[in-house]
Protein backbone atom coordinates (compact mmCIF):
# COMPACT_ATOMS: atom_id res chain seq x y z
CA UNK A 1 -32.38 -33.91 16.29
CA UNK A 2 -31.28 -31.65 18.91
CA UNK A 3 -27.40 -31.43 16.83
CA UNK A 4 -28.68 -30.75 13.59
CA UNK A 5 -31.39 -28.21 14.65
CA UNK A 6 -28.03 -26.64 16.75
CA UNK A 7 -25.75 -26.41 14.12
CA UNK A 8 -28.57 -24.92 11.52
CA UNK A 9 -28.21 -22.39 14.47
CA UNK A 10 -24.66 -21.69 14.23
CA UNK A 11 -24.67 -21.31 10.74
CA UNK A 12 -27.44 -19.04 10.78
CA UNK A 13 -25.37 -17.09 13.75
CA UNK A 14 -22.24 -17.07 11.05
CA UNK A 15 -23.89 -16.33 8.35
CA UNK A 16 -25.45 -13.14 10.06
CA UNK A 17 -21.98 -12.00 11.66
CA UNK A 18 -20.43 -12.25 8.04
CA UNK A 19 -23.17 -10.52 6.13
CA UNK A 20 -23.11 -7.71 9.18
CA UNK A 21 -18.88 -7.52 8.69
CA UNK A 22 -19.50 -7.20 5.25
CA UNK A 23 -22.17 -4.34 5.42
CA UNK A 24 -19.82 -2.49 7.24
CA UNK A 25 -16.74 -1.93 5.17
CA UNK A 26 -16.12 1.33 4.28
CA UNK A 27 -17.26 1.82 0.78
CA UNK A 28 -15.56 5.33 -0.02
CA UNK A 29 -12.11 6.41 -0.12
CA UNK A 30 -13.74 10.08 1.09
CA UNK A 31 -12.18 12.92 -1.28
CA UNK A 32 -9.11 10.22 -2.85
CA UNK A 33 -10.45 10.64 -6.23
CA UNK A 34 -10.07 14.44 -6.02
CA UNK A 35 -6.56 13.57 -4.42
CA UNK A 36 -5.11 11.37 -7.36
CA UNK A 37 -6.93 13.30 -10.28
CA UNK A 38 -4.17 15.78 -10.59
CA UNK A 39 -0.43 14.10 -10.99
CA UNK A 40 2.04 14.52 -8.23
CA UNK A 41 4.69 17.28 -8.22
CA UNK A 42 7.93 16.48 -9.08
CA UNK A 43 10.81 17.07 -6.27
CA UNK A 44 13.83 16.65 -7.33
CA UNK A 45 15.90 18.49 -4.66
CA UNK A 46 14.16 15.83 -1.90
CA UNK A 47 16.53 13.06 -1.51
CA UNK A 48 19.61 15.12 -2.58
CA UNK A 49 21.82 14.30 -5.82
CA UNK A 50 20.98 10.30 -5.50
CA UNK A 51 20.97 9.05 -9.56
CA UNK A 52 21.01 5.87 -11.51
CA UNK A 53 21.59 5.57 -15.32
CA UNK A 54 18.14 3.67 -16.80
CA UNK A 55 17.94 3.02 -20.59
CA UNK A 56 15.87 5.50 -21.84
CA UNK A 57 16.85 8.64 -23.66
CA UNK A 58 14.16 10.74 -22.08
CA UNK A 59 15.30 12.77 -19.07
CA UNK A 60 11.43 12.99 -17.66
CA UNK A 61 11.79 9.24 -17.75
CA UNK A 62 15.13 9.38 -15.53
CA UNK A 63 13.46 12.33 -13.50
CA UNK A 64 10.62 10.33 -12.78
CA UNK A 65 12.47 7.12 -11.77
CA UNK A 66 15.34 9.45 -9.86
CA UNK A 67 12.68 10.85 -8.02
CA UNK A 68 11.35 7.31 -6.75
CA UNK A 69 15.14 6.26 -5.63
């Protein structure tokens, strides 16, 4: 009786530590929306004149993946 009545004890123990972990996350990023609602500026001059030739036509497309090199 005594092992059963101790391990409805430690589940009861785990159960409460989980649920307590789980109340605790952080549930806002805290301004990230503001960050990421207006698109990152472009540097082109960061890295220097680093390049490589990608199959579209559209040099904003190469820009964009030059810029992540």
């Amino acid at each position: 009786m005594a092992n059963w009545r101790s391990r409805a004890a430690a589940a009861a123990a785990l159960l409460l530590l989980v649920s307590l972990a789980a109340s605790a996350q952080q549930r806002s990023a805290g301004g990230l929306d503001a960050m990421l609602a207006e698109p990152f500026p472009h540097m082109p001059e960061a890295l220097g004149p680093f390049s490589h030739k990608i199959s579209s036509d559209n040099p904003q497309a190469q820009a964009f993946f030059d810029h992540g090199i």
